[in-house]
PDB file of N, CA and C in Angstrom:
ATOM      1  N   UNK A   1      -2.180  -4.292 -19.684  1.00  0.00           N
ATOM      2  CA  UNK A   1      -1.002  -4.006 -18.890  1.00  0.00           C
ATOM      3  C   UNK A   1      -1.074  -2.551 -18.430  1.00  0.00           C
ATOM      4  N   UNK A   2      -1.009  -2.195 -17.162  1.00  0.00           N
ATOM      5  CA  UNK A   2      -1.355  -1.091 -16.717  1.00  0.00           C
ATOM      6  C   UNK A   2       0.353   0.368 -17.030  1.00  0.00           C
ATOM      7  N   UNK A   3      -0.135   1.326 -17.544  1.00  0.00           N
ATOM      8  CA  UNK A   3       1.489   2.020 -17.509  1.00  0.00           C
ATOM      9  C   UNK A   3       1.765   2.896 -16.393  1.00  0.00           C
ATOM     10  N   UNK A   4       2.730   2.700 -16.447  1.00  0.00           N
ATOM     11  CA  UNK A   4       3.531   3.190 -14.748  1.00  0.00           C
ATOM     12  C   UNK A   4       4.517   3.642 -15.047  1.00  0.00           C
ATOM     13  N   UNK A   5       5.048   4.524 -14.120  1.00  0.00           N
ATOM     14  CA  UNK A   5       6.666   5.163 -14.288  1.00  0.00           C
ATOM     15  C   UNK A   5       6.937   5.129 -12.824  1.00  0.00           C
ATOM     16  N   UNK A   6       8.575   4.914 -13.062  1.00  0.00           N
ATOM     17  CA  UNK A   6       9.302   5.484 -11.255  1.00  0.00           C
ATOM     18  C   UNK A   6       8.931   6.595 -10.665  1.00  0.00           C
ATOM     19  N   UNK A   7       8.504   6.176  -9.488  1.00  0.00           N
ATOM     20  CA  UNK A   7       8.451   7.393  -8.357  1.00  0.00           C
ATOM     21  C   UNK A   7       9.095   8.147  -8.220  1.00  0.00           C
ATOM     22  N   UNK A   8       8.221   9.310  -8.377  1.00  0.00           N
ATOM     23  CA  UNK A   8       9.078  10.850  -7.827  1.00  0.00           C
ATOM     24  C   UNK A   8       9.335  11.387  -6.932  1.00  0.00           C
ATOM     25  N   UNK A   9      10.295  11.865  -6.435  1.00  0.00           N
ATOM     26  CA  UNK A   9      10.043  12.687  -4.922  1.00  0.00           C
ATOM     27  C   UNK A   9       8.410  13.247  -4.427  1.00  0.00           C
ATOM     28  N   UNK A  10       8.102  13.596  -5.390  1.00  0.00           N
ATOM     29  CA  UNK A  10       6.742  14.315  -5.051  1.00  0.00           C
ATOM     30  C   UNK A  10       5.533  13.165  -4.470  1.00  0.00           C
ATOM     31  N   UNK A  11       5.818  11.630  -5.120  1.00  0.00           N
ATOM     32  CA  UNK A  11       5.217  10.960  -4.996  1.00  0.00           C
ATOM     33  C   UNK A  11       5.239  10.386  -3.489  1.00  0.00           C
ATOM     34  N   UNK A  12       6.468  10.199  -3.416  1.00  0.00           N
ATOM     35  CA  UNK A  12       7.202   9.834  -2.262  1.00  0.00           C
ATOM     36  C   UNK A  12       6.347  10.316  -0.697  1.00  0.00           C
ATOM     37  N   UNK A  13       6.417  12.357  -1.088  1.00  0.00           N
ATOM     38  CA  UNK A  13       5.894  13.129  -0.038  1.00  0.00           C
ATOM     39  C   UNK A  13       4.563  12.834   0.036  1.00  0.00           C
ATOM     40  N   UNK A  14       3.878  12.663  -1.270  1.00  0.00           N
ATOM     41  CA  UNK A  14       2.240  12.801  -0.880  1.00  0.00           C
ATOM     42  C   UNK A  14       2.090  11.293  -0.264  1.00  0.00           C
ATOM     43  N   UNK A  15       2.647  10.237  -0.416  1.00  0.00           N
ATOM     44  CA  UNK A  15       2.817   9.233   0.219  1.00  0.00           C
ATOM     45  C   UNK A  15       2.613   9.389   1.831  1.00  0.00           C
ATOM     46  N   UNK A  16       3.594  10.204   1.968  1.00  0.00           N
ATOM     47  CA  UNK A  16       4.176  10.173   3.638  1.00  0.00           C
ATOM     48  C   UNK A  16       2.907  11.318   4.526  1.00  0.00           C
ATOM     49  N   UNK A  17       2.367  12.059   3.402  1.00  0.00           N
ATOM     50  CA  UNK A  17       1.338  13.074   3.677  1.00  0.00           C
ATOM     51  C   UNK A  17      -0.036  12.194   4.151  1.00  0.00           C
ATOM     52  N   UNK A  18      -0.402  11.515   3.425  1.00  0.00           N
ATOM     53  CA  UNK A  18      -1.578  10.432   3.217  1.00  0.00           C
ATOM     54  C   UNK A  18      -1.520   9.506   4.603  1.00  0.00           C
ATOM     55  N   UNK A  19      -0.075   9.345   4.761  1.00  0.00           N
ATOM     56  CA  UNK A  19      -0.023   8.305   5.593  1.00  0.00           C
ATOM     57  C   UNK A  19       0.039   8.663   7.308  1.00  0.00           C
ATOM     58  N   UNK A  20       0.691  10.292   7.041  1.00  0.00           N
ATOM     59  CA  UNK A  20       0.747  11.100   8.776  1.00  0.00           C
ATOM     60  C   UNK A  20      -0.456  11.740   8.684  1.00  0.00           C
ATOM     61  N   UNK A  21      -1.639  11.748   7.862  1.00  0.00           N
ATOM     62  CA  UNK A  21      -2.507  12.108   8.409  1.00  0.00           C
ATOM     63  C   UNK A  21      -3.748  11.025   8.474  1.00  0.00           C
ATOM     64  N   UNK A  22      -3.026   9.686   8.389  1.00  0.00           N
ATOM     65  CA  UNK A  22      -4.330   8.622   8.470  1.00  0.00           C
ATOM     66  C   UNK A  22      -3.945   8.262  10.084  1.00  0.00           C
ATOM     67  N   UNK A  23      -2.455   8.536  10.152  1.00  0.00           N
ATOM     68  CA  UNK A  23      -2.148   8.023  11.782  1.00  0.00           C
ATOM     69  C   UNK A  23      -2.442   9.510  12.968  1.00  0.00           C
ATOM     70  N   UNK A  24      -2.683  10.739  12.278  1.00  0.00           N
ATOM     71  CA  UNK A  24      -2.921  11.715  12.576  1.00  0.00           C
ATOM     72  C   UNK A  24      -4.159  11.656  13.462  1.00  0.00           C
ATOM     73  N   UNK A  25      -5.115  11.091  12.329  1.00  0.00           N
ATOM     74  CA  UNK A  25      -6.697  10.812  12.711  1.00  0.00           C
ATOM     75  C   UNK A  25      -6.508   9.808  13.683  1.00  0.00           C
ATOM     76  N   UNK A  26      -5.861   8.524  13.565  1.00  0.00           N
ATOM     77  CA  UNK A  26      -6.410   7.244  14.431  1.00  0.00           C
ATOM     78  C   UNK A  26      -6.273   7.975  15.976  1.00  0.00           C
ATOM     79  N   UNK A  27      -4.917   8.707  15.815  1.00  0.00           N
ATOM     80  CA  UNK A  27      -4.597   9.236  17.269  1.00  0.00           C
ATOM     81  C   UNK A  27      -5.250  10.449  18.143  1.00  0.00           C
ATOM     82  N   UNK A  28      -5.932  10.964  17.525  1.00  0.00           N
ATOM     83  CA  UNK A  28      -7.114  11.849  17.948  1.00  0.00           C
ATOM     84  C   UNK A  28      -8.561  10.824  18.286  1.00  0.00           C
ATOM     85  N   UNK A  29      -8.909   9.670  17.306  1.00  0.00           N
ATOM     86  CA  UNK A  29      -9.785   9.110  17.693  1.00  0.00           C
ATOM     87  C   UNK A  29      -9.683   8.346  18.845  1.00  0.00           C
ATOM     88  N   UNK A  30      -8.018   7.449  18.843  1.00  0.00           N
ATOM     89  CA  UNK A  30      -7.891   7.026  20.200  1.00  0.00           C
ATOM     90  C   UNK A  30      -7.735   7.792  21.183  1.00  0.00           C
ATOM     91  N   UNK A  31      -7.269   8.694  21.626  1.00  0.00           N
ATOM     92  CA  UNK A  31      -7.550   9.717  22.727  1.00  0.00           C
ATOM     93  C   UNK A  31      -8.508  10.085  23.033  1.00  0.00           C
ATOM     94  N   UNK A  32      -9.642  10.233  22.172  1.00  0.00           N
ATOM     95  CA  UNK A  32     -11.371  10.568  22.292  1.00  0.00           C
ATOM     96  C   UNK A  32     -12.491   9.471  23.078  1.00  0.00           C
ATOM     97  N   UNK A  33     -12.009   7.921  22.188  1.00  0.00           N
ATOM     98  CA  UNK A  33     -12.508   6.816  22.192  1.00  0.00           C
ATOM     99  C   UNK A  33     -12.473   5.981  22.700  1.00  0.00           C
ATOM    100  N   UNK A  34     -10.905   5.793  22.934  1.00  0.00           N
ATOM    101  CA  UNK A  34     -10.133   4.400  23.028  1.00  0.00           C
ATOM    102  C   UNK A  34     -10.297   4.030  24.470  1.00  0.00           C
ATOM    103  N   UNK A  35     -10.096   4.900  25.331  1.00  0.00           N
ATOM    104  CA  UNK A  35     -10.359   4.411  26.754  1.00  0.00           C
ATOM    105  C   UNK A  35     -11.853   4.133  26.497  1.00  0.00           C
ATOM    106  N   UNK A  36     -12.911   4.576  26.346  1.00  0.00           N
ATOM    107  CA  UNK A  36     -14.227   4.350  26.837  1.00  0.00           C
ATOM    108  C   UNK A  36     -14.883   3.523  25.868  1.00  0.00           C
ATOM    109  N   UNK A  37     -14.498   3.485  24.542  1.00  0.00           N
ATOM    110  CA  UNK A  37     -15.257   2.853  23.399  1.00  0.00           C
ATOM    111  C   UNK A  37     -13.721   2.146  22.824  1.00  0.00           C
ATOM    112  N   UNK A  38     -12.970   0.685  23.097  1.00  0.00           N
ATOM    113  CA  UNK A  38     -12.299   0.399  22.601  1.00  0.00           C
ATOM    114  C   UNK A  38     -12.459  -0.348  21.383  1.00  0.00           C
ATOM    115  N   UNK A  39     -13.612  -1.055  21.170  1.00  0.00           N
ATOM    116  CA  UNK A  39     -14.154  -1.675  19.791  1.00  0.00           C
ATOM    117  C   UNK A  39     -14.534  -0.585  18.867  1.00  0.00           C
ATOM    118  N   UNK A  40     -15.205   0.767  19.025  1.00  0.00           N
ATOM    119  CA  UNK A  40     -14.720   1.577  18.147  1.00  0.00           C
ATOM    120  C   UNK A  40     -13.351   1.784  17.336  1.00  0.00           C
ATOM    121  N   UNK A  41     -12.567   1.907  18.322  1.00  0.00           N
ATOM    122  CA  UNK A  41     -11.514   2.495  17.727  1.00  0.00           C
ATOM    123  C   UNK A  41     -10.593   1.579  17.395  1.00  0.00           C
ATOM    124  N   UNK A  42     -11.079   0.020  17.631  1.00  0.00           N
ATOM    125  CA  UNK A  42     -10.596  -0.934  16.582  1.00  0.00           C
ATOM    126  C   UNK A  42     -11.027  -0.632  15.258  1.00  0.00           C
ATOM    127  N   UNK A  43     -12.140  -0.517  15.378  1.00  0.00           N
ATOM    128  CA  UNK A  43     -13.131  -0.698  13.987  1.00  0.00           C
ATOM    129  C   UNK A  43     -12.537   0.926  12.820  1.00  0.00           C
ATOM    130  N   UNK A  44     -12.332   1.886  13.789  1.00  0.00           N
ATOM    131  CA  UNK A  44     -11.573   2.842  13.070  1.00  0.00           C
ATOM    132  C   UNK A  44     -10.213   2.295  12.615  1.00  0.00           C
ATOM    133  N   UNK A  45      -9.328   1.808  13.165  1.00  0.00           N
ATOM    134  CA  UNK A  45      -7.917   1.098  12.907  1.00  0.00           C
ATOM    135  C   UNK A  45      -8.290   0.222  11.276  1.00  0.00           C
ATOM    136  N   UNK A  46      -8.998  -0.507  11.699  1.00  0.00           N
ATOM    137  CA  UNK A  46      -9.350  -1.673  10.753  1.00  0.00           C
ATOM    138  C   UNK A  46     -10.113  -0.673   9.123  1.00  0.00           C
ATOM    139  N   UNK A  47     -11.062   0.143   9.165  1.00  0.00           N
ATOM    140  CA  UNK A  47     -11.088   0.344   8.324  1.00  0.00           C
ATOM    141  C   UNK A  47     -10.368   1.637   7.777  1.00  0.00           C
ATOM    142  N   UNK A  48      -9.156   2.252   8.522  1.00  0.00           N
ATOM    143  CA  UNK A  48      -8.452   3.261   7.651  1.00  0.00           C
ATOM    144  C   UNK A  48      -6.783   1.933   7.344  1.00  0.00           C
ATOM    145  N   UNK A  49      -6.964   1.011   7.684  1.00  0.00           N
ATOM    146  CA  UNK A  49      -6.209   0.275   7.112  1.00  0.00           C
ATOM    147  C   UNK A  49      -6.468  -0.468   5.708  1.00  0.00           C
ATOM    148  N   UNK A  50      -8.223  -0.752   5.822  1.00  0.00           N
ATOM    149  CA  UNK A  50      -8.236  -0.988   4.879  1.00  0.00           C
ATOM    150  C   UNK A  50      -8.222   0.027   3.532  1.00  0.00           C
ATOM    151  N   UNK A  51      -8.934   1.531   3.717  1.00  0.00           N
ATOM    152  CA  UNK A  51      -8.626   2.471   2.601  1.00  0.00           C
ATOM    153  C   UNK A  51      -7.212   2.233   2.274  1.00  0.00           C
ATOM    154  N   UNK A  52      -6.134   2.475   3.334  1.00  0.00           N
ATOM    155  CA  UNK A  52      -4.845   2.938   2.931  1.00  0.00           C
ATOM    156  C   UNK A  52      -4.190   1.768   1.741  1.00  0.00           C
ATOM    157  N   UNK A  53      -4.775   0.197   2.233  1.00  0.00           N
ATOM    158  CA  UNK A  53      -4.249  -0.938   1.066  1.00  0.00           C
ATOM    159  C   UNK A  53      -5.234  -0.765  -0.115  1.00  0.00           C
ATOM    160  N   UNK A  54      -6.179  -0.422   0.228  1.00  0.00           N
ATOM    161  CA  UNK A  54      -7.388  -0.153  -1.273  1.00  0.00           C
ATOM    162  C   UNK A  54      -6.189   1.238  -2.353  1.00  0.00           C
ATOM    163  N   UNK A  55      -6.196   1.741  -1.615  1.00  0.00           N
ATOM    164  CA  UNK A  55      -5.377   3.030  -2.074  1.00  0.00           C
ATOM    165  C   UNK A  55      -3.956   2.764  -2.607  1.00  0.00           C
ATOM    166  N   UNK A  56      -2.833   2.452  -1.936  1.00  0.00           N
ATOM    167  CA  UNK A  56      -1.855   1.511  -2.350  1.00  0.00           C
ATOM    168  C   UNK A  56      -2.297   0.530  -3.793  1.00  0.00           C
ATOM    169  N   UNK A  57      -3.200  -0.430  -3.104  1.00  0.00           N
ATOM    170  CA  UNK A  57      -3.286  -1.490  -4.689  1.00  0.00           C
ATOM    171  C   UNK A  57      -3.988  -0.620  -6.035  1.00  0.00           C
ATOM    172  N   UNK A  58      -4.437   0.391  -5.522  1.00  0.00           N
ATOM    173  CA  UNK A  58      -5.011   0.994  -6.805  1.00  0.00           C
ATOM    174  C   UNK A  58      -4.060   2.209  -7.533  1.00  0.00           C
ATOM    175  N   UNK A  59      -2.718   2.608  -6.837  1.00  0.00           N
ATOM    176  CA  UNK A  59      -2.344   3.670  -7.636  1.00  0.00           C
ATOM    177  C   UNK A  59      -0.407   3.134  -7.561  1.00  0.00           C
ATOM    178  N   UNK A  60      -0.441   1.618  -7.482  1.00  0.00           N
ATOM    179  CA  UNK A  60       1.073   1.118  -7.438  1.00  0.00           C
ATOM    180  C   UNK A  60       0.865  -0.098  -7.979  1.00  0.00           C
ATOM    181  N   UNK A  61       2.189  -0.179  -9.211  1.00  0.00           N
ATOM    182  CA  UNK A  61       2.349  -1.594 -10.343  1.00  0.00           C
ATOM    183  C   UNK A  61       3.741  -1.883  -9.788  1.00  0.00           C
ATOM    184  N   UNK A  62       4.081  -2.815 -10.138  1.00  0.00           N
ATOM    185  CA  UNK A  62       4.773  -3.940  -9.942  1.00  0.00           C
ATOM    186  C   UNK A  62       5.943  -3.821 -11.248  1.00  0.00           C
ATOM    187  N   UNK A  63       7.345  -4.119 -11.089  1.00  0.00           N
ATOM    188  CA  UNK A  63       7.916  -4.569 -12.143  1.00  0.00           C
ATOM    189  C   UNK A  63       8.355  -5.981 -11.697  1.00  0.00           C
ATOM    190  N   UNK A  64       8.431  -6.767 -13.004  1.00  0.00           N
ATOM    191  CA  UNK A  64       8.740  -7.887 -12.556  1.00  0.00           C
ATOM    192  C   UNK A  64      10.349  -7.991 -12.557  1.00  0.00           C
ATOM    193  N   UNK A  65      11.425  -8.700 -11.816  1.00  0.00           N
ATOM    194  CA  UNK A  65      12.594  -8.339 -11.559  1.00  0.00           C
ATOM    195  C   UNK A  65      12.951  -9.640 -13.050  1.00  0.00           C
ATOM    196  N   UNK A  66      12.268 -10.929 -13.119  1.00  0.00           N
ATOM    197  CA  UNK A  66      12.584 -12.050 -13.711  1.00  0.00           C
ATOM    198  C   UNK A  66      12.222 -11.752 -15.266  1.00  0.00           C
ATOM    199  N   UNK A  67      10.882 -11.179 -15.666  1.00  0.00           N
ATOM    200  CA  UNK A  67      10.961 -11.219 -17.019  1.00  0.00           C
ATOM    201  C   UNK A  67      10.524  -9.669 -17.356  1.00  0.00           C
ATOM    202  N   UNK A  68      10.301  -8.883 -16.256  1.00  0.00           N
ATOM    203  CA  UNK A  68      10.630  -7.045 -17.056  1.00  0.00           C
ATOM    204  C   UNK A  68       9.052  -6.820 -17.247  1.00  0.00           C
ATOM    205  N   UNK A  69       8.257  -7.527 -17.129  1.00  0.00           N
ATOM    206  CA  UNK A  69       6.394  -6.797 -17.110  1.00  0.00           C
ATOM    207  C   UNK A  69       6.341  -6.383 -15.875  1.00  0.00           C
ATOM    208  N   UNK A  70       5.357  -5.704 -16.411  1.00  0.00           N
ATOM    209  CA  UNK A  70       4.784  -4.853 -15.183  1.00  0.00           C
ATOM    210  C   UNK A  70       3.151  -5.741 -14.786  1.00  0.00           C
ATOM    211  N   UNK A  71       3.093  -5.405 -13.403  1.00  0.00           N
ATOM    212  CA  UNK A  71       1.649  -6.391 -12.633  1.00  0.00           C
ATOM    213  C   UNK A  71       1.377  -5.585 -11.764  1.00  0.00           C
ATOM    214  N   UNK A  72      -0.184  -5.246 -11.144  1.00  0.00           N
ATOM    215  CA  UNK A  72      -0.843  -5.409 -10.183  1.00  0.00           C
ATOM    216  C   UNK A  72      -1.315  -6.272  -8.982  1.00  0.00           C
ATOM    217  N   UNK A  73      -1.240  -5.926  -7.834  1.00  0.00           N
ATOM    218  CA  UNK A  73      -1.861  -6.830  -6.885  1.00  0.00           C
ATOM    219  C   UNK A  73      -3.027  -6.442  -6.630  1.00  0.00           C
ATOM    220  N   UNK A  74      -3.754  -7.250  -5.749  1.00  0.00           N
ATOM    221  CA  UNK A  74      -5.247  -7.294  -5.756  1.00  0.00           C
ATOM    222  C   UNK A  74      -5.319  -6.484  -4.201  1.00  0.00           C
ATOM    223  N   UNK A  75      -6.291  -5.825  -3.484  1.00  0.00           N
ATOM    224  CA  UNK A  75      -5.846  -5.631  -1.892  1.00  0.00           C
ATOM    225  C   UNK A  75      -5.552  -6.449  -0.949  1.00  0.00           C
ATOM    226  N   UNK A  76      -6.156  -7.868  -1.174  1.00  0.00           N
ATOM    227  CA  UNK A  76      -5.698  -8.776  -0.294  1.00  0.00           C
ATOM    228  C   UNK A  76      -4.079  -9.524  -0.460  1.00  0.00           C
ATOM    229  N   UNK A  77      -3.406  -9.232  -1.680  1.00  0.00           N
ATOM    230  CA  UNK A  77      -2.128  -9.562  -2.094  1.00  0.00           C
ATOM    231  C   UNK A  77      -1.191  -8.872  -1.086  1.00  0.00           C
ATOM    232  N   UNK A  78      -1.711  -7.361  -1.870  1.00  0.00           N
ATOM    233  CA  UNK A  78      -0.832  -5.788  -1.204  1.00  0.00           C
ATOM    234  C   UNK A  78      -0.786  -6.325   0.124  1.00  0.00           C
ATOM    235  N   UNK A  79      -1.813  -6.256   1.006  1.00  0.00           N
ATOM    236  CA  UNK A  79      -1.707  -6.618   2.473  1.00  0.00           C
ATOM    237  C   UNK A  79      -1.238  -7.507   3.006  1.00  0.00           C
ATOM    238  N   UNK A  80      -0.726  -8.516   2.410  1.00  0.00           N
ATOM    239  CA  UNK A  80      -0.314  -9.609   2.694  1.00  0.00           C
ATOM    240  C   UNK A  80       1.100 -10.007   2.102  1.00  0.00           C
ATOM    241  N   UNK A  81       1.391  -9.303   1.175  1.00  0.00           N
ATOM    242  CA  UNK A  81       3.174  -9.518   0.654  1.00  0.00           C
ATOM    243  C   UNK A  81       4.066  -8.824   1.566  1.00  0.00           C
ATOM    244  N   UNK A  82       5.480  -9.532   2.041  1.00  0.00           N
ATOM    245  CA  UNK A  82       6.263  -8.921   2.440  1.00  0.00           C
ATOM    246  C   UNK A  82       6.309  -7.355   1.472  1.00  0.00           C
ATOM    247  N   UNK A  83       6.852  -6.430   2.217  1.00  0.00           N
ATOM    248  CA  UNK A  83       7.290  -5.042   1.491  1.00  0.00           C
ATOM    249  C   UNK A  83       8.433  -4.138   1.691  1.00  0.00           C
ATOM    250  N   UNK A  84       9.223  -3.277   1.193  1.00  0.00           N
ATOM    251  CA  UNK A  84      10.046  -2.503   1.902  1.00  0.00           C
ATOM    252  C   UNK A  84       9.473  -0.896   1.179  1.00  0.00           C
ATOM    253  N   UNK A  85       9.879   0.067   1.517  1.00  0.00           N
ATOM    254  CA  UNK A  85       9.143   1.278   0.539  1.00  0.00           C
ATOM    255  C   UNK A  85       9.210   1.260  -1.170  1.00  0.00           C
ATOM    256  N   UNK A  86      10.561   0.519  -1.167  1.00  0.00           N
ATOM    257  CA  UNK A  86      10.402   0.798  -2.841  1.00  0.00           C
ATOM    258  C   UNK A  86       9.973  -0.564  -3.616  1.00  0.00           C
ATOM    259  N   UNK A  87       9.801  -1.720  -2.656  1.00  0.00           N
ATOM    260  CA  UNK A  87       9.757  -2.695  -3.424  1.00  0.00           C
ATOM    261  C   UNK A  87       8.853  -3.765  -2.817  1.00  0.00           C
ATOM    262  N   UNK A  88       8.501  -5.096  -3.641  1.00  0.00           N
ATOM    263  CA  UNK A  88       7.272  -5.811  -2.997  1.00  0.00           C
ATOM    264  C   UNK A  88       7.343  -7.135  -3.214  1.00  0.00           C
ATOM    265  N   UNK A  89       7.710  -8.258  -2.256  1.00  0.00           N
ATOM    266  CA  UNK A  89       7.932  -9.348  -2.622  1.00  0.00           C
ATOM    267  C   UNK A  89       6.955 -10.531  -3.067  1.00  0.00           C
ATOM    268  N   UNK A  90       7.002 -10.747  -4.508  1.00  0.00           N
ATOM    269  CA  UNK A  90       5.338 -10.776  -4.896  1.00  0.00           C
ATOM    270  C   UNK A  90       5.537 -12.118  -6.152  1.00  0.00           C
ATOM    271  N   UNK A  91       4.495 -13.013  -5.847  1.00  0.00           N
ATOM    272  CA  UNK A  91       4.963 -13.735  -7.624  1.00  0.00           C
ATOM    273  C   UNK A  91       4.285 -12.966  -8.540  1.00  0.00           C
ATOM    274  N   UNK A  92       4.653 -13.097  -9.428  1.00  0.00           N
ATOM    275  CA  UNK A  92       4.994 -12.561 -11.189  1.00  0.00           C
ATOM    276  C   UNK A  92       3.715 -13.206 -11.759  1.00  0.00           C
ATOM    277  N   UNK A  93       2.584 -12.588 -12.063  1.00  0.00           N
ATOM    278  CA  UNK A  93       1.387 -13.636 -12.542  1.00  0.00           C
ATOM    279  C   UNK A  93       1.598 -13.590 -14.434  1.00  0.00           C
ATOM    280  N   UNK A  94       2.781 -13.267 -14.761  1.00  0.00           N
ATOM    281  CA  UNK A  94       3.031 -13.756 -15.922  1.00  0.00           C
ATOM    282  C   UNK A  94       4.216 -14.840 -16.104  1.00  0.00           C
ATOM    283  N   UNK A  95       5.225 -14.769 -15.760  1.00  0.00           N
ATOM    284  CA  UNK A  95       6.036 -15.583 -15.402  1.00  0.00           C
ATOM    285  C   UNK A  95       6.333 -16.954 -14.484  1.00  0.00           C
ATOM    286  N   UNK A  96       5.574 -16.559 -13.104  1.00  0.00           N
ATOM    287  CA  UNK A  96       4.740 -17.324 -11.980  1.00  0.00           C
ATOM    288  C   UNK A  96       6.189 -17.418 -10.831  1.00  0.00           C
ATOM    289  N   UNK A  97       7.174 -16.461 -11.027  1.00  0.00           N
ATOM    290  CA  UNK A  97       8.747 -15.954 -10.225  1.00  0.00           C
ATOM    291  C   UNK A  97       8.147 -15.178  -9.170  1.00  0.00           C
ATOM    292  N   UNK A  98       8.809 -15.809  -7.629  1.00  0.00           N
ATOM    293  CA  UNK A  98       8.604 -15.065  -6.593  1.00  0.00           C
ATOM    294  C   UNK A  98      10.321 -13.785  -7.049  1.00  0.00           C
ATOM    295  N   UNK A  99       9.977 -12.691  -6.337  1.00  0.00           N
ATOM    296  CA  UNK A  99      10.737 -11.559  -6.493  1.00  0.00           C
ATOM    297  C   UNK A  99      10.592 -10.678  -5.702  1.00  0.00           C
ATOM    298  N   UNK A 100      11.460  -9.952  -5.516  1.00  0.00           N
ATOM    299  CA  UNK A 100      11.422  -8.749  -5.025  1.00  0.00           C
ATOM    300  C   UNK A 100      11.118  -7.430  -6.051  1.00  0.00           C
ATOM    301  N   UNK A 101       9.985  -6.933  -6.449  1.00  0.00           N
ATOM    302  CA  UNK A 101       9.639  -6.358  -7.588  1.00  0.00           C
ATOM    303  C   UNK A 101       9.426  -4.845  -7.156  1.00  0.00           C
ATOM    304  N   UNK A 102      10.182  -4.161  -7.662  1.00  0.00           N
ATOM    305  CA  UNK A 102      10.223  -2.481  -7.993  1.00  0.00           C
ATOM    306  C   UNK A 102       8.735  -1.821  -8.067  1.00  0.00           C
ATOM    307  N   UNK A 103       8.186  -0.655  -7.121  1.00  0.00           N
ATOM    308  CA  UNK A 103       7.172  -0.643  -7.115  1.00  0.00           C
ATOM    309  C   UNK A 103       7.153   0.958  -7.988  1.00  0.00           C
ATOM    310  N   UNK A 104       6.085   0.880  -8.973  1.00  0.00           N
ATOM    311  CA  UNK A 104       5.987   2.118  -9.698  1.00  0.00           C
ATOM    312  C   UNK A 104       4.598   2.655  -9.652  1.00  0.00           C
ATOM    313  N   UNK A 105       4.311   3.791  -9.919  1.00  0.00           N
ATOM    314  CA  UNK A 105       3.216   4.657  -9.952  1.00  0.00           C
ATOM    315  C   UNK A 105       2.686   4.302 -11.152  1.00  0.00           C
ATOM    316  N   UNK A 106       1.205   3.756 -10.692  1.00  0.00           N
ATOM    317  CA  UNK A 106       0.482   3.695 -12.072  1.00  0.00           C
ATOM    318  C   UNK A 106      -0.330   5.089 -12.958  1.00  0.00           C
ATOM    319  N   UNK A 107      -0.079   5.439 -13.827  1.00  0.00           N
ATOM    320  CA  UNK A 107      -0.922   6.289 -14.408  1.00  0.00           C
ATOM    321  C   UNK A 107      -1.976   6.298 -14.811  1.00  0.00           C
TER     322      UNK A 107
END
């Protein structure tokens, strides 16, 4: 069982840091690329999407809302569950409860 605690403000920012400078990059590459090389700068889209869910599924757990454990998703889960910032609508692979589950920082 992986241990996790609630997000901190700090977590929050480096969040939003990570994330304005992955859209930072795409938008310099599309201005460079995108008119003349547009399958590039798919292929850039596609794989800083995929770091950003590799990244996500590897440093965010799950509480379960139905029986109180904590879970991981896999990257193809993360990418594919409804989400809102604090929370992730996900079944419970101990319980087997769809939920809306509290998302915490894994340590």
């Amino acid at each position: 069982m992986p241990t996790s605690r609630v997000p901190a403000s700090t977590d929050w920012f480096i969040n939003m840091i990570v994330v304005a400078l992955a859209v930072g990059g795409l938008f310099v590459v599309g201005l460079k690329l995108g008119p003349t090389h547009p399958l590039v700068f798919i292929g850039a889209v596609l794989v800083v999407l995929f770091l950003l869910v590799r990244w996500n599924s590897g440093s965010t757990a799950y509480l379960c809302q139905s029986c109180g454990r904590e879970f991981t998703l896999t990257p193809w889960q993360d990418l594919l569950s409804p989400h809102t910032p604090t929370s992730k609508y996900a079944r419970c692979p101990h319980c087997g409860q769809r939920s809306w589950n509290h998302a915490r920082v894994r340590e």
